[in-house]
Protein backbone atom coordinates (compact mmCIF):
# COMPACT_ATOMS: atom_id res chain seq x y z
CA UNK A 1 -132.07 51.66 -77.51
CA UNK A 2 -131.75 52.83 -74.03
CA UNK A 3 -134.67 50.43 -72.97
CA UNK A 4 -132.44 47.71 -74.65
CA UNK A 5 -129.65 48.12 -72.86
CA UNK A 6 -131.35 48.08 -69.46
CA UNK A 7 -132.99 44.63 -70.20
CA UNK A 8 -129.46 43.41 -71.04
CA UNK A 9 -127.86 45.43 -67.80
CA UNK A 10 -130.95 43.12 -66.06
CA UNK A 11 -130.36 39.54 -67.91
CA UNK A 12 -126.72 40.21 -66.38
CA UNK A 13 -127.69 40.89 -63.31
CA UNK A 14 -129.65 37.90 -63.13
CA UNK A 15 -127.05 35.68 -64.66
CA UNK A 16 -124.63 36.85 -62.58
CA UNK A 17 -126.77 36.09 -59.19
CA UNK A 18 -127.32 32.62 -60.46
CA UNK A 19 -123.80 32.19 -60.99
CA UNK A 20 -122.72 33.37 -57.41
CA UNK A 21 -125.87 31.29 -55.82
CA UNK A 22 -124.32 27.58 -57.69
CA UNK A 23 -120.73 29.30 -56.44
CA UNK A 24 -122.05 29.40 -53.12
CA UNK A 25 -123.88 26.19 -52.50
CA UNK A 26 -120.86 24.43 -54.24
CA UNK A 27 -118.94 25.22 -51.43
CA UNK A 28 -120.44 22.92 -49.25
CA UNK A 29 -122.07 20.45 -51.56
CA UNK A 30 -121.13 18.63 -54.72
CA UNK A 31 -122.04 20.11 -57.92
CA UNK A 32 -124.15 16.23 -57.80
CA UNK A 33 -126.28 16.79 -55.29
CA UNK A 34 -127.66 20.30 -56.35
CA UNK A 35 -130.84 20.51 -57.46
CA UNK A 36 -132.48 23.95 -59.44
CA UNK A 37 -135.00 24.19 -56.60
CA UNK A 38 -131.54 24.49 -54.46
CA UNK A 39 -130.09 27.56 -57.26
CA UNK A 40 -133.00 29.27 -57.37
CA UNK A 41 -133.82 29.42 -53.35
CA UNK A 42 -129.98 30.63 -53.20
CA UNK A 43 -130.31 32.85 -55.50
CA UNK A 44 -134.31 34.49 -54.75
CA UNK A 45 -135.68 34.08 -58.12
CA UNK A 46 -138.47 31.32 -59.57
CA UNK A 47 -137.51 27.77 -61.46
CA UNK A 48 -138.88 29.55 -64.35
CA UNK A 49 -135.99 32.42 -64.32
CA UNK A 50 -133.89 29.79 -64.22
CA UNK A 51 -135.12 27.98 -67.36
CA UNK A 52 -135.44 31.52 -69.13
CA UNK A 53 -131.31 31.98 -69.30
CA UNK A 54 -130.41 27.92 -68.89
CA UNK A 55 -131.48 24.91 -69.80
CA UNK A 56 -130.35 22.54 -67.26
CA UNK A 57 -127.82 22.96 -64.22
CA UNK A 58 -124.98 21.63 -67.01
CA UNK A 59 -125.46 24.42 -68.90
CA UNK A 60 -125.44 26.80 -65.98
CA UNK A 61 -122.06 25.10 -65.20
CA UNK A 62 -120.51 25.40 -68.99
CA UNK A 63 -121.49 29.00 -69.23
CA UNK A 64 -120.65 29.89 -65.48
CA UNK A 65 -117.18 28.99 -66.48
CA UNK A 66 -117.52 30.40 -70.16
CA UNK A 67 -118.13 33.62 -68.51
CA UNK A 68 -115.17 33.47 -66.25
CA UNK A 69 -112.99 32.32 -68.36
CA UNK A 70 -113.62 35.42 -71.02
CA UNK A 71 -113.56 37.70 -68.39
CA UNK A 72 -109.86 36.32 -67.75
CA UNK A 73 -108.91 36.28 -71.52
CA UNK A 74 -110.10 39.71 -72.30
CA UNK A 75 -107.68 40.85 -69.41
CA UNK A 76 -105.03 38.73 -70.19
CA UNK A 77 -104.96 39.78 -73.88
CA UNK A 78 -104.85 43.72 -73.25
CA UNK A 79 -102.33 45.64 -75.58
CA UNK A 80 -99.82 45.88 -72.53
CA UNK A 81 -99.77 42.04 -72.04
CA UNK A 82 -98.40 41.86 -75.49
CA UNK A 83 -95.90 44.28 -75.40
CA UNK A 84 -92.63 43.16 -74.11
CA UNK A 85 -90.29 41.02 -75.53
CA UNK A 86 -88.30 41.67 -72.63
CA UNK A 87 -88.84 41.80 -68.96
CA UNK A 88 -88.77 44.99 -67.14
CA UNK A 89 -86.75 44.82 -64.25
CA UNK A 90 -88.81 44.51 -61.06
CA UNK A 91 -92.14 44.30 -62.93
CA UNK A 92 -94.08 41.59 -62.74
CA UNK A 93 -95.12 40.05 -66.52
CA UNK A 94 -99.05 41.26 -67.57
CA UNK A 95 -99.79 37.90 -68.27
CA UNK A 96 -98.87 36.69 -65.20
CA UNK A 97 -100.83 39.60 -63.56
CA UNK A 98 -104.04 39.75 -64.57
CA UNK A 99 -104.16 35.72 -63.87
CA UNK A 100 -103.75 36.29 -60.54
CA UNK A 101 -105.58 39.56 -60.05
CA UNK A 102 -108.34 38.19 -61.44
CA UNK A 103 -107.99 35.25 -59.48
CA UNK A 104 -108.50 37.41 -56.52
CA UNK A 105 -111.02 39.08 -57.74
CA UNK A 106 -113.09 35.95 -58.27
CA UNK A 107 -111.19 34.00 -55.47
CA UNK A 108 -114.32 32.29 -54.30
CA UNK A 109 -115.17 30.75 -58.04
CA UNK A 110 -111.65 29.94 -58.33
CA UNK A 111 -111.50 28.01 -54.98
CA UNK A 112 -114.68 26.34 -55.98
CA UNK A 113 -113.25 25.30 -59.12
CA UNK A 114 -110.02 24.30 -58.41
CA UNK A 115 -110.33 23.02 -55.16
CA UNK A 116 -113.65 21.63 -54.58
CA UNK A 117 -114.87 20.10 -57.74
CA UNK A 118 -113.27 18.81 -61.03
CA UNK A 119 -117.20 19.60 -62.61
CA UNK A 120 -116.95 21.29 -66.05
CA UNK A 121 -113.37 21.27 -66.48
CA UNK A 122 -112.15 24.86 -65.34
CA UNK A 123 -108.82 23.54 -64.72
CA UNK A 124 -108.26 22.77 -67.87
CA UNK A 125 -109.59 25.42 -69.93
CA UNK A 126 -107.69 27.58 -67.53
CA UNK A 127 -104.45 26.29 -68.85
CA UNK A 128 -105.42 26.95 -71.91
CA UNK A 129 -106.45 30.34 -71.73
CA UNK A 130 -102.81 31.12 -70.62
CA UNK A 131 -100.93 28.88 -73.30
CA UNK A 132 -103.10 30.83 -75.50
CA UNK A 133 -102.46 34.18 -74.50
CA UNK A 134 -98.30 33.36 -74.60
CA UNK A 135 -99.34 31.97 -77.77
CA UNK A 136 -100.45 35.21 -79.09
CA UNK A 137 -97.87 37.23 -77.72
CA UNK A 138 -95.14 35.27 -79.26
CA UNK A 139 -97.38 35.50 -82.71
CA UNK A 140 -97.22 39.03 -82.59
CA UNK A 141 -93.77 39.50 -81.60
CA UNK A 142 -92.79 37.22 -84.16
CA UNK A 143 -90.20 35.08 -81.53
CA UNK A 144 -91.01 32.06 -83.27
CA UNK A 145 -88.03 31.67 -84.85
CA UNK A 146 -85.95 32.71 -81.91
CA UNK A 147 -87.08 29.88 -79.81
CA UNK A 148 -84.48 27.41 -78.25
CA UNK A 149 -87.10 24.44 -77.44
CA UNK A 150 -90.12 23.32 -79.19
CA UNK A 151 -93.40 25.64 -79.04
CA UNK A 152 -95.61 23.26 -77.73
CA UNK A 153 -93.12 22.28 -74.69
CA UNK A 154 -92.63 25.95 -74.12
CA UNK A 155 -96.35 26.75 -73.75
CA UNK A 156 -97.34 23.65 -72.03
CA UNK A 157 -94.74 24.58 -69.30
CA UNK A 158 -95.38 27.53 -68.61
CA UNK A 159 -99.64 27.32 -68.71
CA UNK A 160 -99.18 24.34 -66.52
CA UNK A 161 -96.41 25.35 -64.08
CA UNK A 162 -98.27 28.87 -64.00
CA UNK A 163 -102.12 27.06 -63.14
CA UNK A 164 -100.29 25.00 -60.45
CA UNK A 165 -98.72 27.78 -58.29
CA UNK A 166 -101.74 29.53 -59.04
CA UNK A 167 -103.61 26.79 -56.96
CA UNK A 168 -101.15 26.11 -54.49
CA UNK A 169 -101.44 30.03 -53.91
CA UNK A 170 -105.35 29.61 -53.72
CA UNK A 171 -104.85 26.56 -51.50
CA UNK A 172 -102.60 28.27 -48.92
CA UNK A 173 -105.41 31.29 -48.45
CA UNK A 174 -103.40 33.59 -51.04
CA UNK A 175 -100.82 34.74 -48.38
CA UNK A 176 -98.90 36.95 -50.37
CA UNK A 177 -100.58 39.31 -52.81
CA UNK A 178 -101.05 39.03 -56.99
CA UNK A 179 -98.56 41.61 -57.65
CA UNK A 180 -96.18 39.32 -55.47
CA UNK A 181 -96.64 36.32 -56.89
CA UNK A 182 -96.61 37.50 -60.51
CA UNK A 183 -93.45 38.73 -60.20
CA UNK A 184 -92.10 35.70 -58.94
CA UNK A 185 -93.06 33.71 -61.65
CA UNK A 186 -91.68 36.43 -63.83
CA UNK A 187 -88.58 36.08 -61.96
CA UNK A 188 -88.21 32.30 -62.42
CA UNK A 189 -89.56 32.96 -66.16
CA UNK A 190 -86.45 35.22 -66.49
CA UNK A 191 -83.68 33.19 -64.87
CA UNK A 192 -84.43 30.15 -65.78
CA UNK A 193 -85.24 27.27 -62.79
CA UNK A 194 -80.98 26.53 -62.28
CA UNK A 195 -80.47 30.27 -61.95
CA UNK A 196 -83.41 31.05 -59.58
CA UNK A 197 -81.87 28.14 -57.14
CA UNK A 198 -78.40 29.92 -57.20
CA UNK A 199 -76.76 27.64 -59.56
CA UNK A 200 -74.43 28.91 -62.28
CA UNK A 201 -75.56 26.62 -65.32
């Protein structure tokens, strides 16, 4: 068992320095002009590593963003994120957290992906990771019911307006920190857009 675990410990390893080598070389090339021969220089290992965990640079970019996009769900979808139904004062929303922690923990994919390239459509299935996980909190809280616009308006705004200031943020070299930003968006998330700007609607 133990002998198991280390050869999956290694096909991570390996996955994961393939990943960061395409990350890399994407930053000053298009995802077009990369060849394997260019992945597997970056990243020290032979063509045939490569072929044993991919079968073509496509699917090294479909489950480069798989990965990253799990990594983001399972964080986004902890117990805590679905436990309020109201905000905390001065506490930024989990949701809204662990997207932009783990944003800056992978800042360098992110700014690859949202920045540099519009290859494999992270932007997109980063929108609707978060719809989803507001999906599933409102599920669970049962708020269905409560709501004063339609679901799918609701979720579209806020994965979309959420995924926007995320990039802006990533654009303008992530000045202020996660924490910071999440609990700005919680803010406008709490007071509504008219309230926020100081108007009494």
């Amino acid at each position: 068992m133990s002998e198991k675990r280390g050869l999956d410990r290694r096909i991570a390893r390996t996955r994961i320095m393939i990943f960061d080598a395409v990350i890399a070389i994407m930053q000053k090339q298009s995802y077009a002009e990369i060849s394997i021969v260019d992945i597997a220089d970056k990243a020290n290992i032979n063509r045939s590593t490569f072929y044993a965990h991919f079968v073509d640079k496509e699917d090294l970019l479909e489950q480069m963003i798989a990965h990253n996009v799990e990594l983001l769900t399972q964080s986004m979808q902890n117990s805590k994120s679905y436990a309020p139904s109201e905000p905390v004062a001065g506490e930024p929303d989990p949701i809204f957290l662990a997207l932009f922690e783990h944003a800056f923990e992978y800042s360098l994919f992110y700014r690859v992906m949202l920045l540099r390239t519009e290859e494999g459509g992270f932007r997109s299935k980063l929108q609707e990771a978060v719809r989803d996980s507001f999906f599933q909190r409102l599920t669970r809280l049962g708020l269905e019911q409560k709501l004063h616009v339609p679901l799918d308006l609701l979720l579209d705004y806020i994965s979309l307006s959420s995924c926007g200031i995320l990039e802006r943020w990533l654009d303008g070299h992530q000045i202020y920190s996660p924490h910071h930003m999440a609990l700005q968006l919680t803010r406008i998330a709490s007071m509504g857009i008219y309230r926020s700007m100081g108007v009494n609607a």
